[in-house]
Protein backbone atom coordinates (compact mmCIF):
# COMPACT_ATOMS: atom_id res chain seq x y z
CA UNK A 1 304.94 -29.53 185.63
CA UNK A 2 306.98 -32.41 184.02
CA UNK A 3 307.27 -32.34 179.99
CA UNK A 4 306.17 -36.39 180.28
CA UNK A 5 303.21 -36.77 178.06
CA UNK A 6 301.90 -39.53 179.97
CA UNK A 7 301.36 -36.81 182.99
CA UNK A 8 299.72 -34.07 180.89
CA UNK A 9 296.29 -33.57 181.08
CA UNK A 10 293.89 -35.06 177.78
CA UNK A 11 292.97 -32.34 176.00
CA UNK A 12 289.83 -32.93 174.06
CA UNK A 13 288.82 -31.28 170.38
CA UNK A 14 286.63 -28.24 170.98
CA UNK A 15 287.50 -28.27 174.68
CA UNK A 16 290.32 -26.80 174.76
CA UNK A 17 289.74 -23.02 175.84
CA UNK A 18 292.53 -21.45 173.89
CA UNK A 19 291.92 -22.78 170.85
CA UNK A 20 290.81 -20.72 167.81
CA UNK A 21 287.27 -20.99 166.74
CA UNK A 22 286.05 -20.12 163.60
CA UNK A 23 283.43 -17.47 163.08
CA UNK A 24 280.08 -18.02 160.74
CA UNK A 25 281.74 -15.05 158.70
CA UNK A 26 284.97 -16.93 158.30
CA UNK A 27 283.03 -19.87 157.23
CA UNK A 28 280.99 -18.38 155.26
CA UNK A 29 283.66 -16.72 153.72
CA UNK A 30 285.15 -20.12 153.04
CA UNK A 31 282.33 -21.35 151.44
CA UNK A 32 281.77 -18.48 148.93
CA UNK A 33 285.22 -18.80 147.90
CA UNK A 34 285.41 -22.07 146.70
CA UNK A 35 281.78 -21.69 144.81
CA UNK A 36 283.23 -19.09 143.41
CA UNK A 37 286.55 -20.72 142.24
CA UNK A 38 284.20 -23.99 141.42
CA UNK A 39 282.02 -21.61 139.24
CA UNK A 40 285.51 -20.25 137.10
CA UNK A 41 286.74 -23.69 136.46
CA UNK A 42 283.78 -24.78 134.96
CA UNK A 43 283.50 -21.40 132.86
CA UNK A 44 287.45 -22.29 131.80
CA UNK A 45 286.56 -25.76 130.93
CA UNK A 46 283.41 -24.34 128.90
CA UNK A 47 285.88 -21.99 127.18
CA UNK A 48 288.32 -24.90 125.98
CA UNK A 49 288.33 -25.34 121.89
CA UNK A 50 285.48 -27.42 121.14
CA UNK A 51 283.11 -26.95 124.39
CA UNK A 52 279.85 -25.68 124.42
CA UNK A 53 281.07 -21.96 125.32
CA UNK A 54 283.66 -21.55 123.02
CA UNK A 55 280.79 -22.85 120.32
CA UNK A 56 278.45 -20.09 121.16
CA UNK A 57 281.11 -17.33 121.15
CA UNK A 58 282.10 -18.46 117.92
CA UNK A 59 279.55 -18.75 116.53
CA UNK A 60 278.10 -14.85 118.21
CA UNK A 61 281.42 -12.89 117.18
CA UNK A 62 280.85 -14.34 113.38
CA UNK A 63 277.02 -13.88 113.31
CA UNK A 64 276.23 -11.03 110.77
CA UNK A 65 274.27 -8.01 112.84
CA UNK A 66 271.62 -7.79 109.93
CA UNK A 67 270.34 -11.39 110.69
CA UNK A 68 270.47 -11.06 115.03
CA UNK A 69 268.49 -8.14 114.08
CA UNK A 70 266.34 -10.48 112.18
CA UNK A 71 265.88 -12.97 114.76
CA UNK A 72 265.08 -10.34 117.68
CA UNK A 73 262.35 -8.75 115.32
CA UNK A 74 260.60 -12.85 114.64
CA UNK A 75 260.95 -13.37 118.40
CA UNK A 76 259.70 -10.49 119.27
CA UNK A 77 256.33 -11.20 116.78
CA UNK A 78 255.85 -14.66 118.07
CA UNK A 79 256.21 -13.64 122.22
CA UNK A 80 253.67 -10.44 121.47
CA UNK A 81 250.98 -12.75 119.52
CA UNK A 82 250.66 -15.39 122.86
């Protein structure tokens, strides 16, 4: 067969019989790993001086034990009475 282009056969997408298909695991697989990497950045960005995140861990490594204790025991009250 000659290496002319013009004289090779059209080979369509997805017709071709040799060519590597990807399975629903593999795709899947694909899919889970970018929500997963999507999922980290946003927890990073949370974590940045300043965000929301970094806020709350702040403000739960500082927080005296006496007065979580405190809180638990009045939230615990109010759910049990309704």
């Amino acid at each position: 067969m000659s290496d002319d282009p013009a004289l090779q056969p059209f080979i369509y997408e997805g017709l071709y019989p040799a060519e590597d298909k990807k399975s629903a695991i593999d795709s899947f697989v694909d899919v889970a790993r970018r929500a997963a990497k999507q999922v980290h950045d946003t927890v990073e960005s949370g974590r940045k001086p300043g965000m929301p995140l970094s806020v709350l861990s702040n403000v739960a490594r500082e927080a005296p034990l006496a007065s979580l204790l405190i809180a638990f025991l009045l939230g615990a009250s109010i759910a049990r009475r309704r």
